[in-house]
Protein backbone atom coordinates (compact mmCIF):
# COMPACT_ATOMS: atom_id res chain seq x y z
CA UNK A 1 91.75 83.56 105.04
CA UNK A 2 94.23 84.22 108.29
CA UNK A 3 96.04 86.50 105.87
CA UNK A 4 92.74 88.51 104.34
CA UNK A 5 91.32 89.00 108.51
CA UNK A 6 95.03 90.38 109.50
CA UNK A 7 95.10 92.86 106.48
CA UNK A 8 91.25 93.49 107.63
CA UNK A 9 92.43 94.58 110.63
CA UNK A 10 95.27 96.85 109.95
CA UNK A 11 93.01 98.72 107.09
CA UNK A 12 90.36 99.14 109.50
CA UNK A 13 93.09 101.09 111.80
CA UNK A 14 94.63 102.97 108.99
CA UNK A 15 97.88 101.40 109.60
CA UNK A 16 100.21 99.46 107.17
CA UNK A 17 100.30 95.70 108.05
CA UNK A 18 103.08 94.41 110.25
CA UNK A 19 102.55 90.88 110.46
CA UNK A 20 105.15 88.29 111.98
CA UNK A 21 104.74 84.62 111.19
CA UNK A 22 105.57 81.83 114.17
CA UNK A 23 105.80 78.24 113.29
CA UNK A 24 103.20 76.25 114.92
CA UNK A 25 103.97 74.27 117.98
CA UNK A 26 104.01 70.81 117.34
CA UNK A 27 101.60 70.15 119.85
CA UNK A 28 99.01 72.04 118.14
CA UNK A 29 99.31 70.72 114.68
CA UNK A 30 96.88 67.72 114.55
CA UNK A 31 94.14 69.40 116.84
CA UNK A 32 94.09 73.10 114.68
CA UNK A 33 91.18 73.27 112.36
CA UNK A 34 92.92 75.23 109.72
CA UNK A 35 89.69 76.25 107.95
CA UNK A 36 86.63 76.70 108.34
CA UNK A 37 83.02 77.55 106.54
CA UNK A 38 79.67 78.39 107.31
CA UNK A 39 77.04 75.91 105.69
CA UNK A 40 74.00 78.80 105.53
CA UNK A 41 71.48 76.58 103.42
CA UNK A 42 69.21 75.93 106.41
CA UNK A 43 69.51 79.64 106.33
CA UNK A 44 68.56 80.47 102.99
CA UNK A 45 65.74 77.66 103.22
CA UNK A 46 64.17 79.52 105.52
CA UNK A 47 63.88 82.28 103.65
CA UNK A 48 66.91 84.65 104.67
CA UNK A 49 67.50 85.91 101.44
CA UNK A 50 70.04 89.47 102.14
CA UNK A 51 73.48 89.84 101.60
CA UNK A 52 76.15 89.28 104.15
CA UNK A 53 79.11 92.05 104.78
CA UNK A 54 82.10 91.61 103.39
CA UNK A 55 85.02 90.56 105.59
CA UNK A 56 86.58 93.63 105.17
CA UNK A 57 83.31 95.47 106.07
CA UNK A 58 82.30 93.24 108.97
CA UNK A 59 86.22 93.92 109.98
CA UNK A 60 85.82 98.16 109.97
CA UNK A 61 82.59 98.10 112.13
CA UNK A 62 83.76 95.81 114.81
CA UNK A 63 87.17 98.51 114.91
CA UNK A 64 85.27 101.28 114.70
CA UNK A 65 82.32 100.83 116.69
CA UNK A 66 84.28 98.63 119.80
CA UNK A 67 88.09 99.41 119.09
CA UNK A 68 88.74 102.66 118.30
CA UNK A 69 88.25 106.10 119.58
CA UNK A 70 85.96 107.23 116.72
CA UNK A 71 83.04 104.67 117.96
């Protein structure tokens, strides 16, 4: 997931990925939530029936539209 938003990112710029890993500090360890994941059936109960973006999609309109130049 980190991995897929970081490689999001640099596509979005038209750059190749340059990514540099840091251990985490110890500190940290027991109070990072690692992963996480929308429960959307309320959602979908309600009736919201369309399709979410991709990542990768969601990822290129934030860039463009609040990043870059072209937005």
């Amino acid at each position: 997931p980190w991995n897929a938003l970081a490689h999001a990112v640099f596509a979005a710029m038209g750059r190749d990925p340059k990514i540099e890993y840091i251990d985490m500090p110890e500190h940290l360890v027991q109070k990072y939530q690692y992963r996480t994941q929308a429960d959307i059936t309320k959602l979908r109960a309600a009736g919201y029936d369309q399709a979410f973006a991709t990542l990768e999609e969601g990822v290129k309109d934030y860039v463009d539209t609040w990043l870059s130049d072209r937005g």
